[in-house]
PDB file of N, CA and C in Angstrom:
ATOM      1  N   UNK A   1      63.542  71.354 122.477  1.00  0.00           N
ATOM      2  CA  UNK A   1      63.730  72.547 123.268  1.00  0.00           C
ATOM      3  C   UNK A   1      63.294  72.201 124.690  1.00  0.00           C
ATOM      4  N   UNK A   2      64.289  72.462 125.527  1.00  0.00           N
ATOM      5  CA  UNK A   2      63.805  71.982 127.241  1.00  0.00           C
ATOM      6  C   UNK A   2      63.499  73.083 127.740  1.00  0.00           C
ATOM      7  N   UNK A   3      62.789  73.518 128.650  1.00  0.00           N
ATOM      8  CA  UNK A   3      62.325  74.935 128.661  1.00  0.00           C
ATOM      9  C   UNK A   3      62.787  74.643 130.406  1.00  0.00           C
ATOM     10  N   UNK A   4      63.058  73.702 130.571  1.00  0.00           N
ATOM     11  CA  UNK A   4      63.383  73.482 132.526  1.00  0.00           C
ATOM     12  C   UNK A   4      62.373  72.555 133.419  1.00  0.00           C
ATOM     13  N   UNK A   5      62.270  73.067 134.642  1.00  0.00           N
ATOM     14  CA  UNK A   5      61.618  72.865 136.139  1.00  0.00           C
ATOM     15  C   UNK A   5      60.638  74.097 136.223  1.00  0.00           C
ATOM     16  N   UNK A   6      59.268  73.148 135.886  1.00  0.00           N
ATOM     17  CA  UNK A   6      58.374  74.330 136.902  1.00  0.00           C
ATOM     18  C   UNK A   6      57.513  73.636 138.000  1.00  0.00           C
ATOM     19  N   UNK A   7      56.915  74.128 139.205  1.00  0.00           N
ATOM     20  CA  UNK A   7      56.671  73.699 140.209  1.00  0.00           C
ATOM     21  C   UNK A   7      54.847  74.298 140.395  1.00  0.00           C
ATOM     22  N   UNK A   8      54.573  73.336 140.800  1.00  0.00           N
ATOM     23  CA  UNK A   8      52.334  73.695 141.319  1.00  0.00           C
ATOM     24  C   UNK A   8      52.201  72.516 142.546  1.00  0.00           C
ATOM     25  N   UNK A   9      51.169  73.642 142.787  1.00  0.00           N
ATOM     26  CA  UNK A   9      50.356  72.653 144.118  1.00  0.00           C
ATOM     27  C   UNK A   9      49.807  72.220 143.578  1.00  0.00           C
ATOM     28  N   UNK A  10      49.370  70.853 144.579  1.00  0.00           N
ATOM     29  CA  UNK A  10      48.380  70.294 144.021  1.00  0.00           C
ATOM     30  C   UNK A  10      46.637  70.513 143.562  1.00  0.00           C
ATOM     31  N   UNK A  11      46.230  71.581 144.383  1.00  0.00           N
ATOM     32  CA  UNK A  11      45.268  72.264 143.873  1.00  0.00           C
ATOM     33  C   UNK A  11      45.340  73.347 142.975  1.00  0.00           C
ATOM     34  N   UNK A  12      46.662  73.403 142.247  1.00  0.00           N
ATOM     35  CA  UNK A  12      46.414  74.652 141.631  1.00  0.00           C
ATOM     36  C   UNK A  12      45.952  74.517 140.569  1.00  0.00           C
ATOM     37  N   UNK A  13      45.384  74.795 139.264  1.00  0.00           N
ATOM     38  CA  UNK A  13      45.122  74.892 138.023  1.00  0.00           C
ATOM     39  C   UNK A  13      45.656  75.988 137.357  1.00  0.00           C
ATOM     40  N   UNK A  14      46.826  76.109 136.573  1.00  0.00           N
ATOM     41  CA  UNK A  14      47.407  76.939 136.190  1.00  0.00           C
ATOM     42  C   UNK A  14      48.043  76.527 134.936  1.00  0.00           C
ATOM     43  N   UNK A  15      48.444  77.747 133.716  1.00  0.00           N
ATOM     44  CA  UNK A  15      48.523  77.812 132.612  1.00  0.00           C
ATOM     45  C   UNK A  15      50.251  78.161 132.591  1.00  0.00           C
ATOM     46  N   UNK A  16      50.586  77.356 131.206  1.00  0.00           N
ATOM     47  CA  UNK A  16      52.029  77.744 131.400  1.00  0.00           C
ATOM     48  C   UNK A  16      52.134  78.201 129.891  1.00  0.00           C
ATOM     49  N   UNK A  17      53.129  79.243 129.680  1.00  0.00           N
ATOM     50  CA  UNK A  17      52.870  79.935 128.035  1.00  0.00           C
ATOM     51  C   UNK A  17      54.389  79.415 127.912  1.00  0.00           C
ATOM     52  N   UNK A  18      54.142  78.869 126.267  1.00  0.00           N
ATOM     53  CA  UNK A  18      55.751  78.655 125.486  1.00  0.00           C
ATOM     54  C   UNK A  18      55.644  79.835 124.454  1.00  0.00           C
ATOM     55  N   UNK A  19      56.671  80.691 124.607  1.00  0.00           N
ATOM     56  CA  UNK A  19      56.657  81.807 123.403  1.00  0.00           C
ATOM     57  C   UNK A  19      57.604  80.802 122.126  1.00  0.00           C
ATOM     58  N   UNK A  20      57.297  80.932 120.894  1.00  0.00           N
ATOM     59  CA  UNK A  20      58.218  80.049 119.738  1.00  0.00           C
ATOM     60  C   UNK A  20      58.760  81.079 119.042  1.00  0.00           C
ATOM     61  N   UNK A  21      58.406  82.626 119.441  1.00  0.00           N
ATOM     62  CA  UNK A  21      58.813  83.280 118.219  1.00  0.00           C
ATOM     63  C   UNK A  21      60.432  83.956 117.819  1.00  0.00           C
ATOM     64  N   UNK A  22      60.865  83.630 118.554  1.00  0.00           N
ATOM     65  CA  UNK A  22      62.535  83.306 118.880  1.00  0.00           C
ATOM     66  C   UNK A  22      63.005  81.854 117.829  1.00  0.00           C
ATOM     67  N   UNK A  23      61.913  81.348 117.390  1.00  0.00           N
ATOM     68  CA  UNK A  23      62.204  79.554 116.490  1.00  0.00           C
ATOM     69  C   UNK A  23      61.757  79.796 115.247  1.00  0.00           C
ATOM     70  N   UNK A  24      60.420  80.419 115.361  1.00  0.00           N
ATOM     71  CA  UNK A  24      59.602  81.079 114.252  1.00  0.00           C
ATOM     72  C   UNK A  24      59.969  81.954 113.354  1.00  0.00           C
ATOM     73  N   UNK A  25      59.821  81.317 111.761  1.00  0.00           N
ATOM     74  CA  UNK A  25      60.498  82.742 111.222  1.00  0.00           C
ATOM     75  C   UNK A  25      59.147  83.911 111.067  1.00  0.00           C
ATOM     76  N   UNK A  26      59.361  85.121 110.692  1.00  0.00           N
ATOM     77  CA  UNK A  26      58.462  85.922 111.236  1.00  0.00           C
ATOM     78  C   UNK A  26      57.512  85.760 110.267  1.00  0.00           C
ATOM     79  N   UNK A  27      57.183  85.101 109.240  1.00  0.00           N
ATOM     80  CA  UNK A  27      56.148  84.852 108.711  1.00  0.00           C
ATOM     81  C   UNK A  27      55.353  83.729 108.833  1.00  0.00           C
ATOM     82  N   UNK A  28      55.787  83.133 109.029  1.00  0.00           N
ATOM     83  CA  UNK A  28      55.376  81.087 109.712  1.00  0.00           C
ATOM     84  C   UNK A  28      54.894  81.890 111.083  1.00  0.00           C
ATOM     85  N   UNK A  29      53.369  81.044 111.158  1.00  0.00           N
ATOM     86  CA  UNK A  29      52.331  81.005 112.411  1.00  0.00           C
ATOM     87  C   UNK A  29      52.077  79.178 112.885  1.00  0.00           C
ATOM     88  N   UNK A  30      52.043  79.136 113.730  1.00  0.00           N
ATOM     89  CA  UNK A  30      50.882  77.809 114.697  1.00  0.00           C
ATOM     90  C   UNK A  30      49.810  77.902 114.075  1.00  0.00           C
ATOM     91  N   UNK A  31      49.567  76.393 113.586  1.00  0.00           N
ATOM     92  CA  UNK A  31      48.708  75.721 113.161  1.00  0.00           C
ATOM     93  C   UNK A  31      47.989  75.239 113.863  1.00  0.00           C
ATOM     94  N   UNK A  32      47.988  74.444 114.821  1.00  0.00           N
ATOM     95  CA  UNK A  32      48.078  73.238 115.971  1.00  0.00           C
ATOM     96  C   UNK A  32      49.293  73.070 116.947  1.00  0.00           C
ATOM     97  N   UNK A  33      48.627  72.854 118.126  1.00  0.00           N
ATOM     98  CA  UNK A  33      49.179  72.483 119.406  1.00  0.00           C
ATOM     99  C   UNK A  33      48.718  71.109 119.889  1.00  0.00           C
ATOM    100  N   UNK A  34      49.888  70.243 120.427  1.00  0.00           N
ATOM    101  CA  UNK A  34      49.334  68.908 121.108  1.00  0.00           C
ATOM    102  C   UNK A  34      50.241  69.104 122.349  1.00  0.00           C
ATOM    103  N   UNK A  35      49.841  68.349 123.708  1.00  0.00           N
ATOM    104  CA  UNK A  35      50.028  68.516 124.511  1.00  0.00           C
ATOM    105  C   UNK A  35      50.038  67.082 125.295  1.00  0.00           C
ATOM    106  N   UNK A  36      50.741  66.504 125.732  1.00  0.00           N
ATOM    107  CA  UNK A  36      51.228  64.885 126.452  1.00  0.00           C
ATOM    108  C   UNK A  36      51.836  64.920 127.380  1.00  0.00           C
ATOM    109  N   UNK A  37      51.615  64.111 128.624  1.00  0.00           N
ATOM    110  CA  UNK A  37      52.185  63.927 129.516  1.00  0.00           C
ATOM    111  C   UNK A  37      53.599  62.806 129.468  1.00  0.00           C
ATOM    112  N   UNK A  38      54.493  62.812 129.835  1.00  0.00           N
ATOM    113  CA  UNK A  38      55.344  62.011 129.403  1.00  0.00           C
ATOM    114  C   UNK A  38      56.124  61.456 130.900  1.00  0.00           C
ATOM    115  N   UNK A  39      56.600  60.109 130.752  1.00  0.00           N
ATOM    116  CA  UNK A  39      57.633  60.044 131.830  1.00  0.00           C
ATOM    117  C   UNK A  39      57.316  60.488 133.001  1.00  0.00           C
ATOM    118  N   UNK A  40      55.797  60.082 133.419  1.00  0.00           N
ATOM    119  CA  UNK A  40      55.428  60.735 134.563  1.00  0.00           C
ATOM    120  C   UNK A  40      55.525  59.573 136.043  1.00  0.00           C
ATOM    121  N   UNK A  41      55.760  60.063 137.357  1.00  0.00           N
ATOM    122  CA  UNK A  41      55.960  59.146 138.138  1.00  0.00           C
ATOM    123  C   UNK A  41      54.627  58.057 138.580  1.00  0.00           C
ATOM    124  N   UNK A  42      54.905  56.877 139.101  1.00  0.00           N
ATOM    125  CA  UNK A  42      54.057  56.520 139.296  1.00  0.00           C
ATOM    126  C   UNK A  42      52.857  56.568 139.994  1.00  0.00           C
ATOM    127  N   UNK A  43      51.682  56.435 139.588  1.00  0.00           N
ATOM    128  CA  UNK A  43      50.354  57.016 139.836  1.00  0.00           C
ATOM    129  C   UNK A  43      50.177  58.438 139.684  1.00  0.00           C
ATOM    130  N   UNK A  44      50.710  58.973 138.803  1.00  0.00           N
ATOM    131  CA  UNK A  44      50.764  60.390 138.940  1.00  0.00           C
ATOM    132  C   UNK A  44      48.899  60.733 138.281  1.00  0.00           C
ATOM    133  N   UNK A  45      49.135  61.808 139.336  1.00  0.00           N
ATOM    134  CA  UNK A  45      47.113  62.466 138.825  1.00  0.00           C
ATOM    135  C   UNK A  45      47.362  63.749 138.340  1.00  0.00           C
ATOM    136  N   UNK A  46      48.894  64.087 137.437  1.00  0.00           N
ATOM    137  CA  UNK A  46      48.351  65.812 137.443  1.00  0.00           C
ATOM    138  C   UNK A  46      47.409  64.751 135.572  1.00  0.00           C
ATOM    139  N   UNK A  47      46.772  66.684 135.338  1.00  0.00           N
ATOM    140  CA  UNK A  47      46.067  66.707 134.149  1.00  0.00           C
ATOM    141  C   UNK A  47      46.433  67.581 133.027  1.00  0.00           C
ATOM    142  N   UNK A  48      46.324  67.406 131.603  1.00  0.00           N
ATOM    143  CA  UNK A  48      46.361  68.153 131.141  1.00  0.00           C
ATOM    144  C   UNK A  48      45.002  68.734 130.820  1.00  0.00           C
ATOM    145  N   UNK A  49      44.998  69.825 130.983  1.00  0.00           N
ATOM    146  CA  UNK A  49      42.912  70.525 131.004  1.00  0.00           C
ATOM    147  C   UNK A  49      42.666  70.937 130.241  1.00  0.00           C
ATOM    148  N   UNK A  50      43.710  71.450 128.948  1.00  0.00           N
ATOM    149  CA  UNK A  50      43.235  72.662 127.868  1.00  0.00           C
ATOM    150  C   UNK A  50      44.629  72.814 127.494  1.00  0.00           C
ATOM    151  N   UNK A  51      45.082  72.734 125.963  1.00  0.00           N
ATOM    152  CA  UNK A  51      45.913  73.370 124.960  1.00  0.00           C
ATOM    153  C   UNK A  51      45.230  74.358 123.766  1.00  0.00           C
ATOM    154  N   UNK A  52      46.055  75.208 124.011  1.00  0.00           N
ATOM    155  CA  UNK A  52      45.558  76.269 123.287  1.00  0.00           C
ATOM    156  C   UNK A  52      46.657  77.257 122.676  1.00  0.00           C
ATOM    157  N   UNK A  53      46.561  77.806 121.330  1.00  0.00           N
ATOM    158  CA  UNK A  53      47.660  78.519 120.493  1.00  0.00           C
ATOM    159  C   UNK A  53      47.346  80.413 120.144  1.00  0.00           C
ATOM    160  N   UNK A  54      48.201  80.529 119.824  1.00  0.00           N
ATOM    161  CA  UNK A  54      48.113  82.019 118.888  1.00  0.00           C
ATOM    162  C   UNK A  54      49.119  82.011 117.915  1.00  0.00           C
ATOM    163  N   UNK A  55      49.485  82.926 117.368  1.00  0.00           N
ATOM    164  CA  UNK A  55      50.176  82.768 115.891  1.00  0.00           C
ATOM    165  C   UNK A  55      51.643  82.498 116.210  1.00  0.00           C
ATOM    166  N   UNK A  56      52.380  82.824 117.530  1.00  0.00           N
ATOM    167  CA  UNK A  56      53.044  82.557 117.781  1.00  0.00           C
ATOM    168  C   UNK A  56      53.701  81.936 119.198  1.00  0.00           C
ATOM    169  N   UNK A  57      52.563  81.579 120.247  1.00  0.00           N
ATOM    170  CA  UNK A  57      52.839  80.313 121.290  1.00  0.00           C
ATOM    171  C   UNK A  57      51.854  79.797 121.584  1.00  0.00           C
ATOM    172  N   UNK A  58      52.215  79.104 122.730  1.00  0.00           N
ATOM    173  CA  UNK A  58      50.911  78.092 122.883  1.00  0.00           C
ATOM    174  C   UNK A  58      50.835  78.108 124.574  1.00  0.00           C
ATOM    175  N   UNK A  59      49.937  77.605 124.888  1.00  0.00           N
ATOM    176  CA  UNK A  59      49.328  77.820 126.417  1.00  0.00           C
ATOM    177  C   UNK A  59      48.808  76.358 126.914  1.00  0.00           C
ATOM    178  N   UNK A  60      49.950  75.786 127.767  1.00  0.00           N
ATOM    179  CA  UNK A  60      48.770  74.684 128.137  1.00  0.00           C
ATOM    180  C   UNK A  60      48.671  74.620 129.895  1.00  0.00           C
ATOM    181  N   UNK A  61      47.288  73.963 129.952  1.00  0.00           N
ATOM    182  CA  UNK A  61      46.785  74.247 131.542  1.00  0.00           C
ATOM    183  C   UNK A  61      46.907  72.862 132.134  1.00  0.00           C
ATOM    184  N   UNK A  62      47.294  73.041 132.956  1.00  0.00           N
ATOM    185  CA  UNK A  62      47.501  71.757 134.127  1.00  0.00           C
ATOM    186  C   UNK A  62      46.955  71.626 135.192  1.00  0.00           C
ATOM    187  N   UNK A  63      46.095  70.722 136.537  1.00  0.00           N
ATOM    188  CA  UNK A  63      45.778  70.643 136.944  1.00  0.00           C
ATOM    189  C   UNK A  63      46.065  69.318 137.502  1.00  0.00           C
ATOM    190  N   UNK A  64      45.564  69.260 139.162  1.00  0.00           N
ATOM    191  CA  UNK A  64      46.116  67.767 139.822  1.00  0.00           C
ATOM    192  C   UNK A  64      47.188  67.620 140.335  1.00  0.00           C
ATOM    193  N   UNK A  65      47.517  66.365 140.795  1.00  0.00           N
ATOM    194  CA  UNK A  65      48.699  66.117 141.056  1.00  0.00           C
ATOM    195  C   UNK A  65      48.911  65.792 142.591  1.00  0.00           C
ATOM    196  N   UNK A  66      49.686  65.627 143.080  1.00  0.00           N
ATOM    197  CA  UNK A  66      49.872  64.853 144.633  1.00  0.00           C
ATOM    198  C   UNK A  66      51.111  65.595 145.047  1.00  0.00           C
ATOM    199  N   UNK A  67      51.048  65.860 145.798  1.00  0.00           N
ATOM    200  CA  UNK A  67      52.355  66.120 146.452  1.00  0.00           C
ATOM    201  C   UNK A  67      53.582  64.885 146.059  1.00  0.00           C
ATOM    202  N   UNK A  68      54.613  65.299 145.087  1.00  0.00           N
ATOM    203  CA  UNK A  68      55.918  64.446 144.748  1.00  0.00           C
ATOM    204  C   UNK A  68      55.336  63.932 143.241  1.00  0.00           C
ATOM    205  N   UNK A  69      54.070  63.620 142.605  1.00  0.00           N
ATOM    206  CA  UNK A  69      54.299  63.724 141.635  1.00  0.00           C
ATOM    207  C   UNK A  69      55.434  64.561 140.528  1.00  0.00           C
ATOM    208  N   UNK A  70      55.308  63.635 139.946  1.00  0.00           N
ATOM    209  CA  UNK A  70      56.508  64.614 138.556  1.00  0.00           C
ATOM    210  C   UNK A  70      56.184  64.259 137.209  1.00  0.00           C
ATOM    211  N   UNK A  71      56.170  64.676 136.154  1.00  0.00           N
ATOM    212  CA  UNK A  71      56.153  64.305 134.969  1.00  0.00           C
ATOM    213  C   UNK A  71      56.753  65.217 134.031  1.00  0.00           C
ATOM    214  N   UNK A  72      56.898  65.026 132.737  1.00  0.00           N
ATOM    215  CA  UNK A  72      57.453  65.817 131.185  1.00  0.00           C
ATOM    216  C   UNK A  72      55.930  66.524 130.890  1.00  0.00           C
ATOM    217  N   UNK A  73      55.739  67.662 130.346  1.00  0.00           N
ATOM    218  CA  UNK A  73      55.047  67.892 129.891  1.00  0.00           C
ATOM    219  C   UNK A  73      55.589  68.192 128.260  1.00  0.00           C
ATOM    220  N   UNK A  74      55.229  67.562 127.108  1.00  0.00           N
ATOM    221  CA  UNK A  74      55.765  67.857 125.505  1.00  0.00           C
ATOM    222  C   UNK A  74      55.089  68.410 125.240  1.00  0.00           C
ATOM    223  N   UNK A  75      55.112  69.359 124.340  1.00  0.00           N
ATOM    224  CA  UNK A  75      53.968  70.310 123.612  1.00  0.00           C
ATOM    225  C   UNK A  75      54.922  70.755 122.522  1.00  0.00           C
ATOM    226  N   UNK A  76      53.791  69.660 121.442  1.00  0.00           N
ATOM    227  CA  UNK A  76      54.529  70.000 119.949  1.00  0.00           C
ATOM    228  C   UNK A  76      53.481  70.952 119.072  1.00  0.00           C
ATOM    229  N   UNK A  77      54.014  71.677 118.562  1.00  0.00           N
ATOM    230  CA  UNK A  77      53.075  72.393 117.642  1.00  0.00           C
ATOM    231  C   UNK A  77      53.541  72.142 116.003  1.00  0.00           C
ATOM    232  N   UNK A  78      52.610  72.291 115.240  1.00  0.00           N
ATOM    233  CA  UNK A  78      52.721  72.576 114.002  1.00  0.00           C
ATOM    234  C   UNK A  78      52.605  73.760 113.121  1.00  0.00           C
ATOM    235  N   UNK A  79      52.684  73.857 111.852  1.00  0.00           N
ATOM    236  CA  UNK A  79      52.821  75.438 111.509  1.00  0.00           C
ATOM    237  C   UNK A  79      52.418  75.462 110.433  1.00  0.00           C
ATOM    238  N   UNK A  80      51.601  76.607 110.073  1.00  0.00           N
ATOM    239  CA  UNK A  80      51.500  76.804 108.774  1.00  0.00           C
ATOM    240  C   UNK A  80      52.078  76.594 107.425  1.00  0.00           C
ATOM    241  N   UNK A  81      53.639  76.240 107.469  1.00  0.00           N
ATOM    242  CA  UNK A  81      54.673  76.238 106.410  1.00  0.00           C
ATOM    243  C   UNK A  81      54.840  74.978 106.730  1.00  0.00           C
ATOM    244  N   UNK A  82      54.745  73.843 107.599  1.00  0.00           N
ATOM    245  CA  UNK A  82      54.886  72.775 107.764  1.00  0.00           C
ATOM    246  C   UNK A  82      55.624  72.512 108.720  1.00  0.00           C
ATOM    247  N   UNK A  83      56.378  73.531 109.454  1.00  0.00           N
ATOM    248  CA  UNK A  83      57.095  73.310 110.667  1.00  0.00           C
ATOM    249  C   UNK A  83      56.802  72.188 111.734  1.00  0.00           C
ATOM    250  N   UNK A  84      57.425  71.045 112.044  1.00  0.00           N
ATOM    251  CA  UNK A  84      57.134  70.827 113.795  1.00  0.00           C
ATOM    252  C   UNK A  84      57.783  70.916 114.668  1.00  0.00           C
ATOM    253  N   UNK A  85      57.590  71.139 115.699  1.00  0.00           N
ATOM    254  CA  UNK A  85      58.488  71.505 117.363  1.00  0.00           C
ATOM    255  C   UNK A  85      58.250  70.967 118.156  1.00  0.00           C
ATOM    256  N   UNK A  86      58.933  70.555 119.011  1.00  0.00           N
ATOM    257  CA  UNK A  86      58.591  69.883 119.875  1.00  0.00           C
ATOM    258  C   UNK A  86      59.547  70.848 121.622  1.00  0.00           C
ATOM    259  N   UNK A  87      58.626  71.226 122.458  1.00  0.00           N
ATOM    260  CA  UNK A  87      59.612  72.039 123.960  1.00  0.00           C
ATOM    261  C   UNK A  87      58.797  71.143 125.128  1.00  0.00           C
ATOM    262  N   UNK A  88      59.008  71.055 125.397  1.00  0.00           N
ATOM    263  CA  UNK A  88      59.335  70.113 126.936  1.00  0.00           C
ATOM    264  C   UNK A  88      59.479  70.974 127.746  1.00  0.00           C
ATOM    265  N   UNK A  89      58.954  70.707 129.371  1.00  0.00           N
ATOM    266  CA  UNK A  89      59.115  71.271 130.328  1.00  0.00           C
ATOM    267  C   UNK A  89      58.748  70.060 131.730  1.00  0.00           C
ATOM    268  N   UNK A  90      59.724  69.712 132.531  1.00  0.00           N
ATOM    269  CA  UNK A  90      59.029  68.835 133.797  1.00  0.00           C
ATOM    270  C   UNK A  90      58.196  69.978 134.372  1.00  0.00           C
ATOM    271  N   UNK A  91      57.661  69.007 135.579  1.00  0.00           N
ATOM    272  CA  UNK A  91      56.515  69.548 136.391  1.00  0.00           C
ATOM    273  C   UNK A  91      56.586  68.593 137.439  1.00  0.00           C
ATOM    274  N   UNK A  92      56.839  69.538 138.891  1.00  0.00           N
ATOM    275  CA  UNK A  92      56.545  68.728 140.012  1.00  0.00           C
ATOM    276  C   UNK A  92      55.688  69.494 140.926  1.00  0.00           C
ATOM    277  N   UNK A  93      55.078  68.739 141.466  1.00  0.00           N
ATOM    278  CA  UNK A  93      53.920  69.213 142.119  1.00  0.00           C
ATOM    279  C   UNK A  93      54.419  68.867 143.963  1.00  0.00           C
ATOM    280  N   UNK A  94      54.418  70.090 144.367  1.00  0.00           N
ATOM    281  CA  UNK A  94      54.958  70.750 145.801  1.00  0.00           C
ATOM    282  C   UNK A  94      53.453  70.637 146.991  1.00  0.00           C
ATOM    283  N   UNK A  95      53.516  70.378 148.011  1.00  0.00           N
ATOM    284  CA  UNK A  95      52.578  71.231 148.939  1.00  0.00           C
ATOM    285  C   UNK A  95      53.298  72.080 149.351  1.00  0.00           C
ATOM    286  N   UNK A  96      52.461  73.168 149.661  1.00  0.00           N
ATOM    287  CA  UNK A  96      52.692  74.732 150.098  1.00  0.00           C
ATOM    288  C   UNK A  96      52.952  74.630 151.461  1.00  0.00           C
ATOM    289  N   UNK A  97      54.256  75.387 151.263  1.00  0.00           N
ATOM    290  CA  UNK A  97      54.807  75.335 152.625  1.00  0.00           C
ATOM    291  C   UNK A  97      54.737  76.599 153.678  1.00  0.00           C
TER     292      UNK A  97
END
């Protein structure tokens, strides 16, 4: 699941929410969330700071980054019934203009 382009400064620290329950059948919950940087440019400094779930998405926080950095962020979760997922989202990191 590609979820797109989202954009942060480099000082920002900010949380990005994946809703699954559109994937989820309505009884299957999140088990676990993992969270990886992927395919990121070189020297890139963003961070991942914190993954975190509820029964039906997950939240992960980012921080860092340089002006022109870019990277994949993957965030696979698992599920109570045994489900795994995997949604993707890049991330480029802007100075404020």
């Amino acid at each position: 699941m590609n979820l797109g382009v989202m954009t942060k400064a480099p000082d920002d620290v900010l949380d990005y929410d994946i809703d699954y329950s559109l994937w989820l059948p309505p009884q299957d919950r999140i088990a676990s969330v993992d969270a990886a940087l992927q395919d990121a440019s070189p020297n890139c400094t963003i961070s991942i700071r914190q993954s975190q779930y509820a029964d039906r998405s997950a939240k992960i926080w980012l921080a860092g980054g340089a002006a022109g950095d870019t990277a994949t962020v993957a965030v696979t979760i698992n599920t109570n019934a045994g489900r795994t997922k995997e949604a993707c989202f890049r991330i480029r990191v802007r100075e404020c203009s």
